[in-house]
C-alpha atoms as a PDB file:
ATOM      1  CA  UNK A   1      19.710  -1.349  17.505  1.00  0.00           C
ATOM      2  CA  UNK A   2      19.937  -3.769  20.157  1.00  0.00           C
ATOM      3  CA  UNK A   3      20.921  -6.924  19.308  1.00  0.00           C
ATOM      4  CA  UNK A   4      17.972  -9.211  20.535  1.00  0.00           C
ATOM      5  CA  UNK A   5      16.010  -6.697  19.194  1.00  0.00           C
ATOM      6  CA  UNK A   6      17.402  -7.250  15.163  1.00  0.00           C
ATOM      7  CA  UNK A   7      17.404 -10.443  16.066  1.00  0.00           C
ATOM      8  CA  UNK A   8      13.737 -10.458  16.799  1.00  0.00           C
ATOM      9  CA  UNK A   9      12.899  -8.360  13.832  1.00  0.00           C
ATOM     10  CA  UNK A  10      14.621 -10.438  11.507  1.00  0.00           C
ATOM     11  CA  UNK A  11      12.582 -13.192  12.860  1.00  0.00           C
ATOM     12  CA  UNK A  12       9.067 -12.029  12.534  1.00  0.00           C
ATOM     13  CA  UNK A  13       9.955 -10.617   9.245  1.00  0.00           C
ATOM     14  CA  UNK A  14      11.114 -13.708   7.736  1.00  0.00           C
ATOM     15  CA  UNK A  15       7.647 -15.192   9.574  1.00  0.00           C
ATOM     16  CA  UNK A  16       5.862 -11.749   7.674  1.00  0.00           C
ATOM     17  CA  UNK A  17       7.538 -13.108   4.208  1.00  0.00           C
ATOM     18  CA  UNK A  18       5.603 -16.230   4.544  1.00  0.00           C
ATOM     19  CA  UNK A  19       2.057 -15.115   5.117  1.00  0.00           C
ATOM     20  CA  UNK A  20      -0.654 -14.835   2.268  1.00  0.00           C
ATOM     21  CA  UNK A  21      -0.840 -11.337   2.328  1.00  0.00           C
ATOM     22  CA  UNK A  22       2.738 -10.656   1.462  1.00  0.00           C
ATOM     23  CA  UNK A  23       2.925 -13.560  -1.162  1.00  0.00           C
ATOM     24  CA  UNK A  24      -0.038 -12.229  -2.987  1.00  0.00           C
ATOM     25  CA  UNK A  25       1.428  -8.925  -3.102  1.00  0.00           C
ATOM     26  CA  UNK A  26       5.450 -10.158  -4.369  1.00  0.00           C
ATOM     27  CA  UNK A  27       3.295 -12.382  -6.998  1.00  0.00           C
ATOM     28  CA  UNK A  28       1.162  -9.118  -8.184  1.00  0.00           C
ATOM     29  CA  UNK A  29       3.999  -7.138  -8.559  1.00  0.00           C
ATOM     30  CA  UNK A  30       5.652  -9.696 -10.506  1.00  0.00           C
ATOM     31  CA  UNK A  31       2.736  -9.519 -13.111  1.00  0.00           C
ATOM     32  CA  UNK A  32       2.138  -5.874 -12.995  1.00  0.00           C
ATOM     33  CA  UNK A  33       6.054  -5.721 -14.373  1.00  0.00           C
ATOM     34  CA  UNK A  34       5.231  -7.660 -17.044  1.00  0.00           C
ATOM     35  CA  UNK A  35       2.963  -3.968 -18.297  1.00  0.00           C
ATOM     36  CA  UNK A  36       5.295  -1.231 -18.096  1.00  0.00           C
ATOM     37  CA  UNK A  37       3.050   1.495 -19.192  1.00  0.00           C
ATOM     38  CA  UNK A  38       0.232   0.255 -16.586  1.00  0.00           C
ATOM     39  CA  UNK A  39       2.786   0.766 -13.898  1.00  0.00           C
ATOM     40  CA  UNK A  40       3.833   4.229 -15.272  1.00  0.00           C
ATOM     41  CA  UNK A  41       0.189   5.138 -15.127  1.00  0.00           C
ATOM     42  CA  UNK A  42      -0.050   3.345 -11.388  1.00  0.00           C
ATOM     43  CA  UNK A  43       2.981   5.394 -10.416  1.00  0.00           C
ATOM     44  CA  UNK A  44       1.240   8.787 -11.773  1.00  0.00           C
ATOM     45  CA  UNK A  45      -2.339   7.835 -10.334  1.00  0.00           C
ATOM     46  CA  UNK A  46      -0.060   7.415  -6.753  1.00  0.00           C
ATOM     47  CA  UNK A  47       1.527  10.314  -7.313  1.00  0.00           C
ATOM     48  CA  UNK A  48      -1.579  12.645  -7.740  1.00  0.00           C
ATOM     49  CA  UNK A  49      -3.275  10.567  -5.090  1.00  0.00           C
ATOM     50  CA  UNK A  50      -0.662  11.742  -2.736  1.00  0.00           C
ATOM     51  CA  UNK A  51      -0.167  15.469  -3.441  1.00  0.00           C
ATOM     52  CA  UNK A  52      -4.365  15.331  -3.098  1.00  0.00           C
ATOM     53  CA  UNK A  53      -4.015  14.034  -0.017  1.00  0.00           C
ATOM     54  CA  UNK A  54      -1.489  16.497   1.323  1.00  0.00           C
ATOM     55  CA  UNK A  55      -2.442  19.685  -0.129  1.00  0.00           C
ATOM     56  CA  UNK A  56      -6.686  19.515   0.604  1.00  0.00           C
ATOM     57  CA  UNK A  57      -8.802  19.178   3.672  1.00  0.00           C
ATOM     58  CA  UNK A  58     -12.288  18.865   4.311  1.00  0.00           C
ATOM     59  CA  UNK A  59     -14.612  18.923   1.501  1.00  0.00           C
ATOM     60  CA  UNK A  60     -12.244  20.214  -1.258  1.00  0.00           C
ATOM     61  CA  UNK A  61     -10.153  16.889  -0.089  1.00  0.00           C
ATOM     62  CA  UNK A  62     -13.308  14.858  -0.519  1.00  0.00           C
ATOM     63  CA  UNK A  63     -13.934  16.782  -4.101  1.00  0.00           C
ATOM     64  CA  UNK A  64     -10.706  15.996  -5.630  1.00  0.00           C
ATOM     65  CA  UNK A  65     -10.259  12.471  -4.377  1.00  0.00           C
ATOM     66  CA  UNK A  66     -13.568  11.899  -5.874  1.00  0.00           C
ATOM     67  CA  UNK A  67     -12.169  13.661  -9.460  1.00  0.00           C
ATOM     68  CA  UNK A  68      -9.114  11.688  -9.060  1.00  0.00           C
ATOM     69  CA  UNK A  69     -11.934   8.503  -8.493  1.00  0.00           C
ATOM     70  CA  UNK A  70     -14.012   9.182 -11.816  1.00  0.00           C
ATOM     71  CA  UNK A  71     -10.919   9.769 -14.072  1.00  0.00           C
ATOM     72  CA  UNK A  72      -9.285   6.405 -13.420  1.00  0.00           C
ATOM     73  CA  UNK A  73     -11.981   4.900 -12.658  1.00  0.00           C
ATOM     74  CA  UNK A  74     -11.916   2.577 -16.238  1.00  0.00           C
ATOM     75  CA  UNK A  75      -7.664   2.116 -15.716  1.00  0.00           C
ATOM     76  CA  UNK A  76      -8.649   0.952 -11.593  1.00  0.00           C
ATOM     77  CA  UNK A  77     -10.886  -1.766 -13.033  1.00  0.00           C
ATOM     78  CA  UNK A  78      -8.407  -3.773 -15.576  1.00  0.00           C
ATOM     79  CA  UNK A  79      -8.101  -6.680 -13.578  1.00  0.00           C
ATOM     80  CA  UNK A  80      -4.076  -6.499 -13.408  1.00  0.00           C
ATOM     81  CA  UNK A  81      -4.240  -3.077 -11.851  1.00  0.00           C
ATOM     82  CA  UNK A  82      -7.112  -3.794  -9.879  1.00  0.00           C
ATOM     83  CA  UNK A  83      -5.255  -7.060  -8.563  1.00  0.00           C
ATOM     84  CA  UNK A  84      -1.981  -5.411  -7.609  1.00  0.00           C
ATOM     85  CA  UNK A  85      -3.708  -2.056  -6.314  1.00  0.00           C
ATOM     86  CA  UNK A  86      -5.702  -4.707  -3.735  1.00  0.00           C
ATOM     87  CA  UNK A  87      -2.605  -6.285  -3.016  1.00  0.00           C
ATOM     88  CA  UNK A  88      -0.484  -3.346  -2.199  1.00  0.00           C
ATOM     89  CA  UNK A  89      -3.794  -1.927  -0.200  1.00  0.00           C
ATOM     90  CA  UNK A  90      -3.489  -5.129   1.944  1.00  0.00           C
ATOM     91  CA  UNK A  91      -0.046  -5.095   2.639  1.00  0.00           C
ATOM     92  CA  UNK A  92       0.081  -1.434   3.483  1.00  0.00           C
ATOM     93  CA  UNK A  93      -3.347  -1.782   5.936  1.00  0.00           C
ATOM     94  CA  UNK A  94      -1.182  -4.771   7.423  1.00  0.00           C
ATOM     95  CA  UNK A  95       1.967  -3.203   8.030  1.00  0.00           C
ATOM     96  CA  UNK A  96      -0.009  -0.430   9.987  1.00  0.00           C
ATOM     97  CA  UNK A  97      -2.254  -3.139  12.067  1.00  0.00           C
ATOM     98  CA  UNK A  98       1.619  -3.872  13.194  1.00  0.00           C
ATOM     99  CA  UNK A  99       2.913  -0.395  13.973  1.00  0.00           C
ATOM    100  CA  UNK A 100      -0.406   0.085  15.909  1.00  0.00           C
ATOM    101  CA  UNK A 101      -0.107  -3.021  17.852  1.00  0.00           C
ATOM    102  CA  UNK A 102       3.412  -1.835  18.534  1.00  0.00           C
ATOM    103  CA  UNK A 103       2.721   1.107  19.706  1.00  0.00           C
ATOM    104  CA  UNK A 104      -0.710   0.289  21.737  1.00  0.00           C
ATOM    105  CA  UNK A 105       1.413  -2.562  23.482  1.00  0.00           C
ATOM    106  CA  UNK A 106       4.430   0.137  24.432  1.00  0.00           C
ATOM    107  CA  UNK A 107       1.673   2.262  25.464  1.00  0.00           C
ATOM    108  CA  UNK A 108       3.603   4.614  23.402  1.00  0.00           C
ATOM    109  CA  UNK A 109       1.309   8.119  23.194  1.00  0.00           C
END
């Protein structure tokens, strides 16, 4: 990578490190830790959310996300899952808002 451009990176990531959206999420993770078994069960609700995702289309996609919905649907609402599940869900939808502007400002098709 070019030089300025690490440079750059290493910049707006330290800037990135700083904003509430990151914090909230290093600060949830640190007390989602603290519950190993809840994180085993995040892990396996990811994990099934993901093979849903890219095995099903259409309605049958709509079907089993809405299974997957109802059967953890007690686990999703114990507030420390809930709060790190938000967190993660707001770093991920930022980090994309930033690859998008990337790419729209590139003009990158």
């Amino acid at each position: 990578m070019d030089e300025n451009i690490e440079g750059y990176t290493r910049e707006f990531l330290e800037k990135l490190k700083t904003t509430d959206v990151y914090l909230n999420y290093v600060e949830q993770v640190k007390k989602i830790n603290n519950y190993p078994d809840l994180l085993r069960q995040i892990n396996e609700y990811r994990d099934e959310s993901f093979m849903i995702q890219n095995k099903y289309e259409g309605e049958e996609l709509y079907d089993k996300t809405d299974e997957l919905s109802q059967r953890y649907e007690k686990f999703l609402e114990i507030p420390v899952v809930d709060d790190f599940m938000s967190a993660e869900l707001a770093l991920v939808r930022t980090m994309q808002d930033i690859n998008m502007y990337i790419v729209e400002g590139l003009d990158f098709h």
